[in-house]
Protein backbone atom coordinates (compact mmCIF):
# COMPACT_ATOMS: atom_id res chain seq x y z
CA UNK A 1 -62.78 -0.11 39.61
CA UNK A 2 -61.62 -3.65 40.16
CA UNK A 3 -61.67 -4.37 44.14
CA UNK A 4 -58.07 -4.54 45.46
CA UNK A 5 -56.82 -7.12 48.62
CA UNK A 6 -58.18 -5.84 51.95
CA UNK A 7 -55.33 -6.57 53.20
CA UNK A 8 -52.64 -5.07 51.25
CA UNK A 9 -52.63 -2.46 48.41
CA UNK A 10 -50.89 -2.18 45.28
CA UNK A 11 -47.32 -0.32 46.38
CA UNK A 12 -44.96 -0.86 42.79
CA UNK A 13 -45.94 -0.80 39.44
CA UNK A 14 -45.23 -4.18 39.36
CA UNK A 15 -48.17 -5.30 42.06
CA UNK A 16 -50.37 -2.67 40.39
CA UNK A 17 -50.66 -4.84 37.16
CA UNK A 18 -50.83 -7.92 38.84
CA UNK A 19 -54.07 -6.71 40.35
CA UNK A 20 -56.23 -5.70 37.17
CA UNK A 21 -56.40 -2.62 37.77
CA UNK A 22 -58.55 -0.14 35.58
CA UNK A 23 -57.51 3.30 35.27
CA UNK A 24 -60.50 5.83 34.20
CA UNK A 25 -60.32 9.45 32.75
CA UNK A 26 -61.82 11.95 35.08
CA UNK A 27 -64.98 12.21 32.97
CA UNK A 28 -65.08 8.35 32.22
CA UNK A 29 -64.96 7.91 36.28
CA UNK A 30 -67.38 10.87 37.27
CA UNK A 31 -69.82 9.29 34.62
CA UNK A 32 -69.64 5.84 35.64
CA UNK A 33 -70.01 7.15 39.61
CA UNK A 34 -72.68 8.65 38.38
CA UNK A 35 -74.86 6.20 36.52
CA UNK A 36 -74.44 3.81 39.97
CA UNK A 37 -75.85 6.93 42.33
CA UNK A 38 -78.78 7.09 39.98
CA UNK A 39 -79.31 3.69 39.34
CA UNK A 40 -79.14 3.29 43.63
CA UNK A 41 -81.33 6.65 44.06
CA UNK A 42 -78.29 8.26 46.12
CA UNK A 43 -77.98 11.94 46.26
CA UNK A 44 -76.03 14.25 44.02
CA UNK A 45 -75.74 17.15 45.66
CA UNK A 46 -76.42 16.78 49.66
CA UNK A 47 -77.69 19.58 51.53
CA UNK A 48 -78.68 21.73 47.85
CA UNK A 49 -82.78 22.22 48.26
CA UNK A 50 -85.03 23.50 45.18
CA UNK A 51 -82.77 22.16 42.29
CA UNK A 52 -84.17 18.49 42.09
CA UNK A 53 -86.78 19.42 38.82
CA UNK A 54 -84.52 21.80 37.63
CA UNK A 55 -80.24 22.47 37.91
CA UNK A 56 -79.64 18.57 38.87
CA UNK A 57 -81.56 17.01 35.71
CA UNK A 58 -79.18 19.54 33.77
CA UNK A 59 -76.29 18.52 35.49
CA UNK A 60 -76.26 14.62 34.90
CA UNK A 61 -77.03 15.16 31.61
CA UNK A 62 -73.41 17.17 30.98
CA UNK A 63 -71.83 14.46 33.09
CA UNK A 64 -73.12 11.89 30.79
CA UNK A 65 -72.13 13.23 27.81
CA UNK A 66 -68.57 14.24 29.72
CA UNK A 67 -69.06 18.35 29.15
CA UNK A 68 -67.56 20.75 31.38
CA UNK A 69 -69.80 22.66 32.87
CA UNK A 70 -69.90 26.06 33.91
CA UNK A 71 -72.84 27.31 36.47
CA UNK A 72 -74.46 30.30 35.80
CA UNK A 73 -76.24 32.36 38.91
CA UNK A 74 -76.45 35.03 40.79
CA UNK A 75 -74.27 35.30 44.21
CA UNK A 76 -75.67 32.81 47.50
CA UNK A 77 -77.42 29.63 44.87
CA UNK A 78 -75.24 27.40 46.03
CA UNK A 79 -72.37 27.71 43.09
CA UNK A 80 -69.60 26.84 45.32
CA UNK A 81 -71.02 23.99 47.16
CA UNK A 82 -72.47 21.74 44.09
CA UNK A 83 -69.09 22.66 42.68
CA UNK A 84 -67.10 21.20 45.78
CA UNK A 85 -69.89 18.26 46.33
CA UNK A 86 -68.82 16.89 42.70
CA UNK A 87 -66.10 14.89 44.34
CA UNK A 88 -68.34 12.62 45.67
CA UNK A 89 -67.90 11.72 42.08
CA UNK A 90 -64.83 10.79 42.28
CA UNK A 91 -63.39 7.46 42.89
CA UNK A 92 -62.44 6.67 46.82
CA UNK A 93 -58.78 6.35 45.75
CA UNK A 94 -56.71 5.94 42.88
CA UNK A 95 -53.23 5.31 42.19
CA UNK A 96 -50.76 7.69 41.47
CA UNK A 97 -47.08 7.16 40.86
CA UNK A 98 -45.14 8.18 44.01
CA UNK A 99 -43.45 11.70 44.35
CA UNK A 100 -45.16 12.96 41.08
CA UNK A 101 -46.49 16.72 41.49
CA UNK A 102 -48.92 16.20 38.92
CA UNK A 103 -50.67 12.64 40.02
CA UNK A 104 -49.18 10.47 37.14
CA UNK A 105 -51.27 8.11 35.84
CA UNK A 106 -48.77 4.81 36.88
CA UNK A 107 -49.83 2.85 33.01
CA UNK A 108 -49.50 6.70 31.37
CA UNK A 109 -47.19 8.91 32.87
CA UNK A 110 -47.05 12.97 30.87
CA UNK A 111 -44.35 14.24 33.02
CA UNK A 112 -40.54 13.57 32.13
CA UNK A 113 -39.69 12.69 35.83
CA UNK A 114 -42.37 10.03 35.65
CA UNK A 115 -41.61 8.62 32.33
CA UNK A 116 -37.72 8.43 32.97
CA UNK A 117 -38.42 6.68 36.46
CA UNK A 118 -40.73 4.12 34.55
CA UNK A 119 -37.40 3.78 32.23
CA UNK A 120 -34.93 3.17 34.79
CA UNK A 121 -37.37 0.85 37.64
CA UNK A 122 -39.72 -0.66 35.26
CA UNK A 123 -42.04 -2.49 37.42
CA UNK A 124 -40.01 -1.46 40.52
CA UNK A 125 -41.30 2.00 40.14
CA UNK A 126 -43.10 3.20 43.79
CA UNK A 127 -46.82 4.07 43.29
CA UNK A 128 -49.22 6.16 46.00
CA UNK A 129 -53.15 5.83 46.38
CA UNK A 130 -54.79 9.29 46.32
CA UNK A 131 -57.96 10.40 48.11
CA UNK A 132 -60.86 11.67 46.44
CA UNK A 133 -60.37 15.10 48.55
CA UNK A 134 -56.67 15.29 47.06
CA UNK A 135 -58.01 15.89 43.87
CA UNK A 136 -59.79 18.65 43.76
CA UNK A 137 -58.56 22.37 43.21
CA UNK A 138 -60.06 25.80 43.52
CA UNK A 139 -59.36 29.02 42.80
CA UNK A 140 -61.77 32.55 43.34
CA UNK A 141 -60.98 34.28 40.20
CA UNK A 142 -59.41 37.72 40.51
CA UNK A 143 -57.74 40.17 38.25
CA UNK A 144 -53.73 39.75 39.46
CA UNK A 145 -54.02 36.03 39.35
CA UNK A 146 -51.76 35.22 37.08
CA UNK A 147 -50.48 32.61 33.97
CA UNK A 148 -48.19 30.95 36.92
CA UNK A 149 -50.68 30.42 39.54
CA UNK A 150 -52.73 28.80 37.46
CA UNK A 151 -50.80 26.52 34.64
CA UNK A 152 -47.29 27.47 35.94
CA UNK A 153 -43.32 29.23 35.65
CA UNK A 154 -40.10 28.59 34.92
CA UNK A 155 -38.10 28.06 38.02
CA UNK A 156 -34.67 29.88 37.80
CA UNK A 157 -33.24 27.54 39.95
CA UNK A 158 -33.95 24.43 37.56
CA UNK A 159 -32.64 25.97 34.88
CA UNK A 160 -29.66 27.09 37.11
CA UNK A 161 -28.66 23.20 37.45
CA UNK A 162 -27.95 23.18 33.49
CA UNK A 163 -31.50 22.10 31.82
CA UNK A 164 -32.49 24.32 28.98
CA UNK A 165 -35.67 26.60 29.48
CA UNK A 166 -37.70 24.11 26.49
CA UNK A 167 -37.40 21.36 29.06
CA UNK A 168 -40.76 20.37 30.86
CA UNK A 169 -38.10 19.56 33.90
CA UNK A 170 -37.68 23.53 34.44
CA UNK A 171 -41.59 24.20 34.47
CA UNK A 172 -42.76 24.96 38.37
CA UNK A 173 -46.44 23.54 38.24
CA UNK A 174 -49.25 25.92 39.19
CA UNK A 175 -52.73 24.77 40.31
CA UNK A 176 -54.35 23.50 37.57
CA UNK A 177 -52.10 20.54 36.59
CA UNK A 178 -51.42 19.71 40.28
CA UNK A 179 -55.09 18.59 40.11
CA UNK A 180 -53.83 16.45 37.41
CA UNK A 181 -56.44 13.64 36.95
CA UNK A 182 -58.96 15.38 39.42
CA UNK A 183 -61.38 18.36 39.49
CA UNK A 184 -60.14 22.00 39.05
CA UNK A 185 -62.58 24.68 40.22
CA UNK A 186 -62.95 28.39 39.44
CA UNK A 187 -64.98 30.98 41.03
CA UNK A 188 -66.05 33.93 39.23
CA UNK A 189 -64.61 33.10 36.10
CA UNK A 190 -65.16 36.21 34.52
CA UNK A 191 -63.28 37.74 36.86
CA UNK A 192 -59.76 36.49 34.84
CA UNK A 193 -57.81 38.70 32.73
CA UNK A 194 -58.05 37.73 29.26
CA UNK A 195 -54.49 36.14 29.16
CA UNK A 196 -55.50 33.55 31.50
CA UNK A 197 -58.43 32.90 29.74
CA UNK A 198 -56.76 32.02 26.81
CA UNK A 199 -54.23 30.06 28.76
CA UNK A 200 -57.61 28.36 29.70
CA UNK A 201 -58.95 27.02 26.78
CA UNK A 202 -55.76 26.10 25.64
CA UNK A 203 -55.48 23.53 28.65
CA UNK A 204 -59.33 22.47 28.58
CA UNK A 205 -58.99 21.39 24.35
CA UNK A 206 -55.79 22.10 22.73
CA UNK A 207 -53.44 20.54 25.88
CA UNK A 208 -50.72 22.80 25.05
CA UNK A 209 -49.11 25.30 27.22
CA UNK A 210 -47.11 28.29 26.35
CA UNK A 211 -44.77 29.19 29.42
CA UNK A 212 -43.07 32.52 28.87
CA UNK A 213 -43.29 31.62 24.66
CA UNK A 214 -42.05 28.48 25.74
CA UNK A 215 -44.99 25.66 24.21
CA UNK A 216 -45.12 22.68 25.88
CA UNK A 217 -47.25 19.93 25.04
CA UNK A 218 -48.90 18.72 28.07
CA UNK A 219 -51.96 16.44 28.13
CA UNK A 220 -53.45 16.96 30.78
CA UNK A 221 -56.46 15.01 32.82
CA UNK A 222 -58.71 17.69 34.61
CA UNK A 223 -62.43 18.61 34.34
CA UNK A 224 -62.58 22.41 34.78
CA UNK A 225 -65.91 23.40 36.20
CA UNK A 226 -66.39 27.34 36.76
CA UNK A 227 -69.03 29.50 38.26
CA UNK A 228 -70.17 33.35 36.99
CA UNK A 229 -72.76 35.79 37.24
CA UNK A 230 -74.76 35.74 34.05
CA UNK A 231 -74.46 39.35 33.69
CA UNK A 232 -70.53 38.92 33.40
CA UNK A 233 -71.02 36.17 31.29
CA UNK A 234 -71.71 37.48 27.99
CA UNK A 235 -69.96 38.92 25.02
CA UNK A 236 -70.36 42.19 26.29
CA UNK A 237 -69.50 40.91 30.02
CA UNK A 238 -65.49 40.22 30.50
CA UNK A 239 -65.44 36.87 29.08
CA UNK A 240 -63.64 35.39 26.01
CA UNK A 241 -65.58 33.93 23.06
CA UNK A 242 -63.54 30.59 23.04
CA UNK A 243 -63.35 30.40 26.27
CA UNK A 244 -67.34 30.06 26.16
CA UNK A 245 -67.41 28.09 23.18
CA UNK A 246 -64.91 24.94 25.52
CA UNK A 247 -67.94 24.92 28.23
CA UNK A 248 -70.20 22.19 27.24
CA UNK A 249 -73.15 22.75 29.41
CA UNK A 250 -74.08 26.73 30.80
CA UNK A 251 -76.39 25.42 33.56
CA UNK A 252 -78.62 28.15 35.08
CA UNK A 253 -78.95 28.05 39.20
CA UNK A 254 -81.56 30.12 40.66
CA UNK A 255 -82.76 31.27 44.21
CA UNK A 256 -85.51 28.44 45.85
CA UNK A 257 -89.14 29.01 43.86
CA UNK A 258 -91.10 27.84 47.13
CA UNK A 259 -91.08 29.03 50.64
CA UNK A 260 -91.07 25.43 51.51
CA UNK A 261 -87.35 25.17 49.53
CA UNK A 262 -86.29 28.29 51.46
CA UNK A 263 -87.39 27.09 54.71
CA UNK A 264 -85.51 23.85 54.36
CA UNK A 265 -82.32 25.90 53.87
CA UNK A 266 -82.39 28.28 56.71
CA UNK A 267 -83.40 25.34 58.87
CA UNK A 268 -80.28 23.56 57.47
CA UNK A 269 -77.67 26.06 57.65
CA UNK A 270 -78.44 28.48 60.57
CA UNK A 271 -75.85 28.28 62.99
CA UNK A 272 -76.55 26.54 66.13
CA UNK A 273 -75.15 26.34 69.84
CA UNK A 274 -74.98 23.92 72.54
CA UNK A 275 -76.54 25.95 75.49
CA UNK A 276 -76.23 22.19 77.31
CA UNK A 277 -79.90 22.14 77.51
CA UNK A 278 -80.56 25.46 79.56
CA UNK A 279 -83.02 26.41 76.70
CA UNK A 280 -85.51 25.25 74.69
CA UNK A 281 -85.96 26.84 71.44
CA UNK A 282 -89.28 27.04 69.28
CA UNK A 283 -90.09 28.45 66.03
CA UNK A 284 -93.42 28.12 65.05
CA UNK A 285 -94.26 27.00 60.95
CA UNK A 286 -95.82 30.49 60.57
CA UNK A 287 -92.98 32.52 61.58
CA UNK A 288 -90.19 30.71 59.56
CA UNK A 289 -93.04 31.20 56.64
CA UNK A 290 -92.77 35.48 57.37
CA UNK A 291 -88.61 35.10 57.56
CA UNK A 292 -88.66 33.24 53.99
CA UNK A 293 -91.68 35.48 52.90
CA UNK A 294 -89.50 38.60 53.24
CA UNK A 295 -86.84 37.30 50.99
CA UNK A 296 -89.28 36.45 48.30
CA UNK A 297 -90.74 39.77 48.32
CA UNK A 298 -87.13 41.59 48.37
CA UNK A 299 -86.35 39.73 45.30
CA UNK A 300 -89.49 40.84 43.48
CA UNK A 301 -89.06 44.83 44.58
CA UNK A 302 -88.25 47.45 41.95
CA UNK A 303 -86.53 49.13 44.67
CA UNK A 304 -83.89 46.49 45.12
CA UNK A 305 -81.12 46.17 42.47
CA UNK A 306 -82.03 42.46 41.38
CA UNK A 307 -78.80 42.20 39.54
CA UNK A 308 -77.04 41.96 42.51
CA UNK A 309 -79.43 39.38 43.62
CA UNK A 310 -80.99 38.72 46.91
CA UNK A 311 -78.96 35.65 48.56
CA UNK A 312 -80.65 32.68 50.70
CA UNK A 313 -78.02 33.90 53.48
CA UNK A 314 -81.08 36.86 53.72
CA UNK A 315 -83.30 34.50 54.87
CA UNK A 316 -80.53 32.55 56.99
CA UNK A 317 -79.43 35.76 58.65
CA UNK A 318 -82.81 36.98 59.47
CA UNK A 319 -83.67 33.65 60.99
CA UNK A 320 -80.67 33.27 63.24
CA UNK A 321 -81.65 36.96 64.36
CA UNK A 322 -84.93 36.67 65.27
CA UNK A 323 -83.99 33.47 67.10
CA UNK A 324 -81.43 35.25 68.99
CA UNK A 325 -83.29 38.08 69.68
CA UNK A 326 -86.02 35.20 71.48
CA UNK A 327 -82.68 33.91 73.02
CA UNK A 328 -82.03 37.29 74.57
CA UNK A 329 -85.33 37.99 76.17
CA UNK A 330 -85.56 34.74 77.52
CA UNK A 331 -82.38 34.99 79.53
CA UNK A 332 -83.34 38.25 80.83
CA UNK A 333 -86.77 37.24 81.69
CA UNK A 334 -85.57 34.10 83.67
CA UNK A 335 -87.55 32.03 80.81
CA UNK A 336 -86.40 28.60 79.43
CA UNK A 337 -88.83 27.83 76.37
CA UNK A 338 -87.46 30.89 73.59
CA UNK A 339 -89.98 31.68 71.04
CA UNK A 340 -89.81 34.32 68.34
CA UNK A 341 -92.48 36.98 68.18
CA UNK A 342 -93.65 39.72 65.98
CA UNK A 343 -91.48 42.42 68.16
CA UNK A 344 -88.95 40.70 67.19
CA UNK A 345 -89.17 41.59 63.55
CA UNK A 346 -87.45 45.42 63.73
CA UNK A 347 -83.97 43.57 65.02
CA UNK A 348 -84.14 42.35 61.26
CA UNK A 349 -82.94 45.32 59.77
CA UNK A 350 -79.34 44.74 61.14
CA UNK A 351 -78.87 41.40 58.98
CA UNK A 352 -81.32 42.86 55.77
CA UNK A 353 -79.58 45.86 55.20
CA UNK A 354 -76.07 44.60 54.39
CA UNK A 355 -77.50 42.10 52.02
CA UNK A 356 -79.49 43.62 49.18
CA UNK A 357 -78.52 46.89 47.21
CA UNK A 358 -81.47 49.52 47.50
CA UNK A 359 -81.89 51.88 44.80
CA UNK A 360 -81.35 54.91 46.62
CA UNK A 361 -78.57 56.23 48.63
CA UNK A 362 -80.61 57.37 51.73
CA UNK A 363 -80.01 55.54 54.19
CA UNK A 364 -83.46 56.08 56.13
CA UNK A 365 -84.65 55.11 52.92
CA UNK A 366 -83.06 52.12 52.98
CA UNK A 367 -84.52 51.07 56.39
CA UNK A 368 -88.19 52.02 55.78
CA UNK A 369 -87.63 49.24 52.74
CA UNK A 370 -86.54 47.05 55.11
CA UNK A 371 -89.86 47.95 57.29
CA UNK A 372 -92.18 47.58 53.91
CA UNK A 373 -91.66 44.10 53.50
CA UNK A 374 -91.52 42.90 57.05
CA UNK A 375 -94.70 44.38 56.99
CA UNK A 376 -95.78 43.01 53.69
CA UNK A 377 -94.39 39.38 54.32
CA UNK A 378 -96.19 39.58 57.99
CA UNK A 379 -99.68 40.51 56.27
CA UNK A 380 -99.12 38.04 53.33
CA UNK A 381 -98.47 34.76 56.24
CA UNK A 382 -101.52 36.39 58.00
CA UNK A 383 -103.90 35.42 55.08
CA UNK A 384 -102.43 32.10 54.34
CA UNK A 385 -104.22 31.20 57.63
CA UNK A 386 -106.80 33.40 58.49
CA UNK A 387 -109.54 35.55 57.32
CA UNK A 388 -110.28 38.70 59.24
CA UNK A 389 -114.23 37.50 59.53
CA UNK A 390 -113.09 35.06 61.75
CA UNK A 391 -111.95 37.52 64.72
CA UNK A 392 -115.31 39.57 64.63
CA UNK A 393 -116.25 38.24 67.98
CA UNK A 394 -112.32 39.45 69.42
CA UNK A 395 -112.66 42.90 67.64
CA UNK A 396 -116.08 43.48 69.39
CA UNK A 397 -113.84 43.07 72.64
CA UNK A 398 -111.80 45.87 71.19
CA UNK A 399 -114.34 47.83 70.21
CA UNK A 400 -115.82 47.40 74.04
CA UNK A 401 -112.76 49.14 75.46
CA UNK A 402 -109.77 46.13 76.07
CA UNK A 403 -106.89 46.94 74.73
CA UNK A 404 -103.53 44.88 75.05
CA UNK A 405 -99.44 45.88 75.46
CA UNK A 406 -96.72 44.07 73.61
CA UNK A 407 -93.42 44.56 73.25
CA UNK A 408 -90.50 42.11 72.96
CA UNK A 409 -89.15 42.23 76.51
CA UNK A 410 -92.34 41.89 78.12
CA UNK A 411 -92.24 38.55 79.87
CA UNK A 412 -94.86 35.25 78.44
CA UNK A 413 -96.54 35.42 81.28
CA UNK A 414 -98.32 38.46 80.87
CA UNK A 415 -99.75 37.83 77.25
CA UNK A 416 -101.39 35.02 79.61
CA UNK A 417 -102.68 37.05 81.75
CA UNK A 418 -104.30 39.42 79.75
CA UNK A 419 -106.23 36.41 77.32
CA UNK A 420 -107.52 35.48 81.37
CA UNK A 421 -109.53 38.50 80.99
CA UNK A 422 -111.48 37.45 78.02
CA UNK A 423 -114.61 34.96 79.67
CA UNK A 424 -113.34 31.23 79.11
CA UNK A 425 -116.57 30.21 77.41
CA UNK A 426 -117.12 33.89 75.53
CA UNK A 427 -117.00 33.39 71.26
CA UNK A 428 -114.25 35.93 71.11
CA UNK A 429 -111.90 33.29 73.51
CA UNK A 430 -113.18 30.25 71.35
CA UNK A 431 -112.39 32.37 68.15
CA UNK A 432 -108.88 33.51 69.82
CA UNK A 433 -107.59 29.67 70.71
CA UNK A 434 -108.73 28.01 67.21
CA UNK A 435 -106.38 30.89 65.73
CA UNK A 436 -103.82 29.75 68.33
CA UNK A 437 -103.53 25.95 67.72
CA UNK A 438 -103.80 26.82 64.21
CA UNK A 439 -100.36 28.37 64.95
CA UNK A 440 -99.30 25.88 67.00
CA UNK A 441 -99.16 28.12 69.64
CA UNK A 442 -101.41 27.21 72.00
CA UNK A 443 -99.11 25.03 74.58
CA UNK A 444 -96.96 26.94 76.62
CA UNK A 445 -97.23 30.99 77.52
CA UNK A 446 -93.74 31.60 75.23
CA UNK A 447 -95.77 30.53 72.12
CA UNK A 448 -99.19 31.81 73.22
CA UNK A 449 -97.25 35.17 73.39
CA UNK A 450 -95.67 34.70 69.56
CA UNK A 451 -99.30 33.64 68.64
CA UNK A 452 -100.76 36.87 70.22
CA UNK A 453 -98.73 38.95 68.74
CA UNK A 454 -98.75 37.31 65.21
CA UNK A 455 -102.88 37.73 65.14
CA UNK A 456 -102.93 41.00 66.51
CA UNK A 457 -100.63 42.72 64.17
CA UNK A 458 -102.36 41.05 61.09
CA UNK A 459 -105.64 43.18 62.25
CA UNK A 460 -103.70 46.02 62.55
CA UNK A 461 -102.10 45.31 58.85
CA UNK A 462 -105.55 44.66 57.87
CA UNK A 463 -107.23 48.17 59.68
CA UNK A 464 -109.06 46.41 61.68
CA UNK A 465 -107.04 47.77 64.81
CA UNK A 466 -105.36 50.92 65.57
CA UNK A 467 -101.38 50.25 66.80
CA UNK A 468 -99.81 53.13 69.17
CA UNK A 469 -95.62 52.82 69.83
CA UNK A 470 -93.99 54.14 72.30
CA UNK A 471 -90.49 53.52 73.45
CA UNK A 472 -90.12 49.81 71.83
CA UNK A 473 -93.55 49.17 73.36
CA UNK A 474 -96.92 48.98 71.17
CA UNK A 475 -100.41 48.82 72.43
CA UNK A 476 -103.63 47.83 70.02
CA UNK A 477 -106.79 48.87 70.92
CA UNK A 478 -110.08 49.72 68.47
């Protein structure tokens, strides 16, 4: 785009010329934005994590070669949000002639209105700057949206002034060429009655419109991006051939392929709180390693319907629980440093269970899942660090008679006290506080209790301890 006066934009026609303007296509500007954020190593997609080998490498590719694109993926990979990040694509501004409903290209105006204003002022004619955020459109796809939501209708009232229904001047717009010379968006594309489709494709290749058996040639600027579930997606899914055949690029998303990738989302989009300072909250690497180890391990389960998928929000939900649950105790206890623990885990059930689809419709059933892979992801973190060998010298302590309490309202303090009882200079204590830093939670009583808790129940997973509960509290012993 040629660089306008700081001082004083283009406002007629007229002054619009004068300038040099250049006026892009939607896919010429989107691929020209495009080669500069590569060429300057800028971001596509801020905030997406996991897609940088994979969905993004896909995605400039269509942009390059100026393909729609429709993203493929089961529900919580993001869909949505690389769909409404692609107006960073989009030019800061552009102009627009002024009072159009469709965004009028000023040197190429489509609609009558435009064309006969452009007749009658000639240079004179008023022109607007649009926003990059004015130009993009969305719609969730559902079965009663209909042919006028989406291309338009005939208003009665325009044709009630005297203009015959073939004129464009009687058409009330709908969404799609309202986000003339932008980005039009559609969730769930499948979703659409067949109708629309076919009004779809029409728009995307052919540029005609048929209004109630009206056709109207309308050549419209819009790139139509769309997201499905691949499983809907198909010829035997609810989607139309053609429509299929106008999508130049079906890019695959998927859920994040490291624990590292899922980690970096639930630390990105849990929801957080000013508490002005009154707390200071700790999660220890381990324990946001067992919240994304769950989620990988629910989406490998036969027991889980994987067609439904098993969304990051899993992972973000279980997070902000466990945290809260911390949060809780902490104000209860009088403590300021909140730290997740192992007790914490059961709470996670409440933000699981509405978020996968078990395979059975017991309910109890359902919940001892739930249990499985807590317990599963919890003995799976345990071996990434340790090996049981190296507590020998703490189990001997066991096996001597100690024993220790735990539950998740007993205060920090305590799991302090009791680790007092092993001798400071004994193996088993040395053993004990390599395990702990290891954790990083060796600092502070709130982590020494996550720690604790954390080593003790992967002995217990690994039968090297017997675990007794009573009444929300557990006690280990040999």
């Amino acid at each position: 785009m040629t660089k306008l006066s700081k001082n004083r934009k283009p406002c007629t026609l007229g002054e619009l010329k004068k300038s040099n303007y250049a006026v892009y296509t939607v896919k010429e500007e989107m691929r020209k934005n495009l080669i500069t954020k590569i060429r300057q190593g800028e971001e596509i997609f801020p905030g997406i994590v996991g897609y940088e080998e994979t969905v993004i490498p896909q995605f400039e590719n269509a942009i390059l070669s100026g393909q729609d694109i429709i993203f493929l993926g089961e529900r919580g990979q993001a869909k949505t949000r690389m769909m409404r990040n692609l107006i960073n694509l989009l030019d800061e501004e552009i102009p627009a002639m002024a009072g159009c409903e469709i965004n009028d290209n000023p040197f190429h105006p489509i609609c009558k209105s435009c064309q006969g204003k452009i007749q009658a002022l000639g240079d004179r004619a008023e022109i607007v700057w649009l926003v990059r955020d004015k130009r993009y459109g969305e719609k969730l796809a559902t079965p009663d949206v209909t042919i006028a939501d989406l291309i338009g209708e005939v208003d009665p009232i325009r044709v009630a002034e005297g203009r015959y229904l073939s004129d464009e001047l009687t058409i009330h717009y709908g969404l799609i060429p309202r986000t003339n010379r932008g980005i039009f968006a559609i969730n769930e594309l499948p979703d659409l009655g067949e109708k629309i489709q076919v009004g779809l494709f029409n728009i995307m290749e052919e540029r005609d419109v048929q209004i109630r058996g009206y056709k109207i040639r309308l050549p419209l600027d819009v790139y139509i991006v769309a997201s499905a579930n691949p499983e809907d997606y198909t010829n035997r899914g609810r989607i139309i051939t053609p429509l299929k055949d106008r999508y130049g690029s079906e890019i695959r998303t998927h859920y994040p392929k490291s624990l590292e990738a899922e980690i970096k989302i639930m630390e990105s989009e849990r929801t957080r709180f000013d508490d002005d300072g009154a707390f200071h909250t700790v999660i220890p690497p381990y324990f946001k390693e067992l919240i994304a180890e769950i989620t990988a391990l629910a989406r490998k389960s036969p027991e889980i319907n994987q067609r439904s998928g098993v969304s990051v929000r899993v992972s973000i939900s279980n997070y902000e629980n466990v945290i809260s649950n911390a949060l809780r105790r902490a104000i209860r206890l009088g403590e300021r440093e909140v730290v997740p623990r192992v007790s914490d885990l059961p709470y996670l059930v409440a933000s699981t269970g509405g978020k996968i689809e078990v395979e059975t419709m017991d309910e109890d059933r359902g919940q001892s899942l739930i249990e499985k892979l807590i317990a599963k992801a919890a003995l799976n973190t345990f071996n990434r660090y340790f090996q049981v060998q190296q507590f020998d010298d703490l189990l001997a302590k066991f096996r001597g008679g100690w024993s220790i309490e735990v539950s998740e309202g007993i205060k920090s303090s305590v799991y302090e006290e009791k680790t007092r009882e092993i001798p400071h200079y004994s193996g088993e204590m040395r053993g004990l506080l390599e395990a702990l830093k290891k954790l990083q939670c060796d600092s502070s009583p709130a982590r020494l209790a996550s720690g604790m808790e954390f080593i003790l129940e992967g002995l217990y997973l690994h039968r090297r301890l017997n675990k007794e509960q009573v009444h929300g509290k557990a006690q280990y012993r040999a």
